[in-house]
Protein backbone atom coordinates (compact mmCIF):
# COMPACT_ATOMS: atom_id res chain seq x y z
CA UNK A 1 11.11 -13.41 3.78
CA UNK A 2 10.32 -10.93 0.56
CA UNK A 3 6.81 -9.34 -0.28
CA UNK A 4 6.93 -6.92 -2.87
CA UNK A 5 4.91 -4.74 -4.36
CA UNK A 6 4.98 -3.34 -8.25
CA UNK A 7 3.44 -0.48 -8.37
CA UNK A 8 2.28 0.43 -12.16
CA UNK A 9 0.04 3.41 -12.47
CA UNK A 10 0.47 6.32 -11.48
CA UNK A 11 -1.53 9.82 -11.83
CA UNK A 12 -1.46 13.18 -10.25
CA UNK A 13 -3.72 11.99 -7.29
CA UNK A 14 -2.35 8.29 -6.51
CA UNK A 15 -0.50 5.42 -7.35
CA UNK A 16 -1.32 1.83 -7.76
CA UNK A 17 0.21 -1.28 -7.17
CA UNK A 18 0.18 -4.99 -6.73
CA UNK A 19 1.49 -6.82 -3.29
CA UNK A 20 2.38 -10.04 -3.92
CA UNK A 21 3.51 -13.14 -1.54
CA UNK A 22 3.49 -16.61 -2.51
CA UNK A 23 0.14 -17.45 -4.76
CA UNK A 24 -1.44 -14.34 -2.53
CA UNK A 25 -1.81 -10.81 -4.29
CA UNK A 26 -3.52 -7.64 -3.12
CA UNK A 27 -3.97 -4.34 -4.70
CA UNK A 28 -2.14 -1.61 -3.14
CA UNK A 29 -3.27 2.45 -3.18
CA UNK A 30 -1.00 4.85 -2.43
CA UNK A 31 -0.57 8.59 -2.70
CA UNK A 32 1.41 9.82 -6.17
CA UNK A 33 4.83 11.16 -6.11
CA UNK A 34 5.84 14.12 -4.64
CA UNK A 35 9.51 13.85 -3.93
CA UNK A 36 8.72 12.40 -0.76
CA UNK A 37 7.19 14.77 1.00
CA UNK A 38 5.59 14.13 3.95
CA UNK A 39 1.36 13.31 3.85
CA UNK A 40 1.54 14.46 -0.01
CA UNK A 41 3.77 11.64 -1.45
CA UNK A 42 4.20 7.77 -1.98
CA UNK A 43 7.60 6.32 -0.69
CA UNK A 44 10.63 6.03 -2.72
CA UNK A 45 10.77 2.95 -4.18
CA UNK A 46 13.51 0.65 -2.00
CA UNK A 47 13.50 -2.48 0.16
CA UNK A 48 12.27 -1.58 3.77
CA UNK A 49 11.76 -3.68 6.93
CA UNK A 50 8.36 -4.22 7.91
CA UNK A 51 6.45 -5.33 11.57
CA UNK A 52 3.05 -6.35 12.19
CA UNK A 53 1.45 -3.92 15.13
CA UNK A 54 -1.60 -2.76 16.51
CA UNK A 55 -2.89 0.66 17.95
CA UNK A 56 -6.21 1.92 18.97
CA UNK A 57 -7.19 3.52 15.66
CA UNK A 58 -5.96 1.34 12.61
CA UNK A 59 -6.01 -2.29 15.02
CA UNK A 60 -3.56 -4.68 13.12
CA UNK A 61 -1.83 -3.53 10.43
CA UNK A 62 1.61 -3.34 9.69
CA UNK A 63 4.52 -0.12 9.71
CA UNK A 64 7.82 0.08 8.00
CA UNK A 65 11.20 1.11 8.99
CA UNK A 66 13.97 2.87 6.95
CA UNK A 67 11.75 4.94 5.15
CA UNK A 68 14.24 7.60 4.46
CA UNK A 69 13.21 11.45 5.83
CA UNK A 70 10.09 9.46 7.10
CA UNK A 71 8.33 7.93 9.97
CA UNK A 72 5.22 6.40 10.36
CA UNK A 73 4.43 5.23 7.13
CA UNK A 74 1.71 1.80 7.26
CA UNK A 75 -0.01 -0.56 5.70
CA UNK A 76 -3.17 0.24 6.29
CA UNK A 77 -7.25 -0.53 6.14
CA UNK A 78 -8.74 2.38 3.54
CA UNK A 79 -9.91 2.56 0.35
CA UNK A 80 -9.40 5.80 -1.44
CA UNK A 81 -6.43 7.87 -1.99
CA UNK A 82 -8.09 10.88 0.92
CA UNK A 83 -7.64 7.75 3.47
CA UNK A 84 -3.78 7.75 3.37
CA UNK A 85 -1.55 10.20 4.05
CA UNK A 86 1.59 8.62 2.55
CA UNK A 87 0.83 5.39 3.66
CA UNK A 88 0.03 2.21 1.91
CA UNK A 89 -3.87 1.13 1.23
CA UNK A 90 -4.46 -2.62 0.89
CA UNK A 91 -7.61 -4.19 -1.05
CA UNK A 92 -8.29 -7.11 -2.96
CA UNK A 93 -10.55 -5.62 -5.58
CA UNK A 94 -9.92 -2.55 -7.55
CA UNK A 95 -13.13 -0.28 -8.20
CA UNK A 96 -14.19 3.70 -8.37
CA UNK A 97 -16.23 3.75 -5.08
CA UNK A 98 -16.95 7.32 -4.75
CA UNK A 99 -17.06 7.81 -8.71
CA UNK A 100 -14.33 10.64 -8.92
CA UNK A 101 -12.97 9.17 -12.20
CA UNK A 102 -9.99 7.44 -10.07
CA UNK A 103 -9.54 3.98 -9.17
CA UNK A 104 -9.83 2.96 -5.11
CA UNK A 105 -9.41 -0.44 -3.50
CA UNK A 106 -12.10 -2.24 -2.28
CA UNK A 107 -12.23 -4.88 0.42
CA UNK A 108 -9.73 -3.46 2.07
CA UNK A 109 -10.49 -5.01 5.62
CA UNK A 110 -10.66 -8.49 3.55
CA UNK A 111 -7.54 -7.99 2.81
CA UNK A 112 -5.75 -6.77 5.73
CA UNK A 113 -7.23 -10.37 7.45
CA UNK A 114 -5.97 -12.28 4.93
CA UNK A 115 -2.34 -10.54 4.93
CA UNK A 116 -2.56 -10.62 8.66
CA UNK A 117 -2.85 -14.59 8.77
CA UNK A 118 -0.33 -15.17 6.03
CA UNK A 119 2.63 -12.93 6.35
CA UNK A 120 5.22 -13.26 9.18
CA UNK A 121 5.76 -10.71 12.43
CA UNK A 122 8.96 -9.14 9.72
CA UNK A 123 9.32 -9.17 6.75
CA UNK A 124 11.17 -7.56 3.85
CA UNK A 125 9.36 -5.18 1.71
CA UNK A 126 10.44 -4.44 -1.63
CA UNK A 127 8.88 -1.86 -4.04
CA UNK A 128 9.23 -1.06 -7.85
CA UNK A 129 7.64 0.85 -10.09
CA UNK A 130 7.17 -0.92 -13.59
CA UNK A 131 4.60 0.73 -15.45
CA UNK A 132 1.99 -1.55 -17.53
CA UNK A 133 -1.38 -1.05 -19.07
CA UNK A 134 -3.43 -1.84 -16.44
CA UNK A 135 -6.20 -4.22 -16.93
CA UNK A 136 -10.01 -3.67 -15.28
């Protein structure tokens, strides 16, 4: 089973993205990159195995493996780019909440339900970067 998401914007605070699965599509946030670095950068773009889990503080979400020189990186409830700390924000709107000039996701928690009722236990995750004009 493939998800993937295309990410297509990128600036020097975040980077956005499409998930897509089927007819389903959410908009992803992320942080920009930064070589990888841990908390201060996306995740190199790759094919990744993913599992659905739950803890205490984010309930259901999802975490991926094989991140290379990483651990811990999720796919996660939040909506601007301070909520994530190189992890991967879900919404299905797109909108500038706290009006810093930079686009957030919105309906994040929307989102997570839906993805949580649709996608599998595992999955494969597989993420490009294919930059386009995006479209508000």
């Amino acid at each position: 089973m493939l998800v993937k998401i295309t990410r297509y914007n990128q600036n020097d605070k975040q980077t956005l993205g499409v998930m897509q699965f089927n007819k389903y599509v959410w908009h992803t946030l992320e942080l920009a990159w930064n070589n990888n670095e841990r908390e201060k950068s996306c995740i190199p773009a790759g094919t990744y195995k993913v599992y659905r889990r739950y803890t205490a503080k984010y309930g259901f979400h999802f975490i991926l493996q094989g991140v290379k020189d990483r651990s811990f990186i999720l796919i996660h409830v939040g909506n601007i780019y301070n909520h994530t700390l190189g992890c991967i924000l879900v919404g299905q709107k797109l909108a500038d909440v706290n009006k810093d000039g930079y686009t957030d996701v919105i309906q994040s928690k929307e989102a997570m339900a839906e993805m949580l009722k649709v996608l599998p236990e595992s999955f494969d995750l597989e993420i490009i970067f294919e930059p386009r004009i995006e479209l508000n």
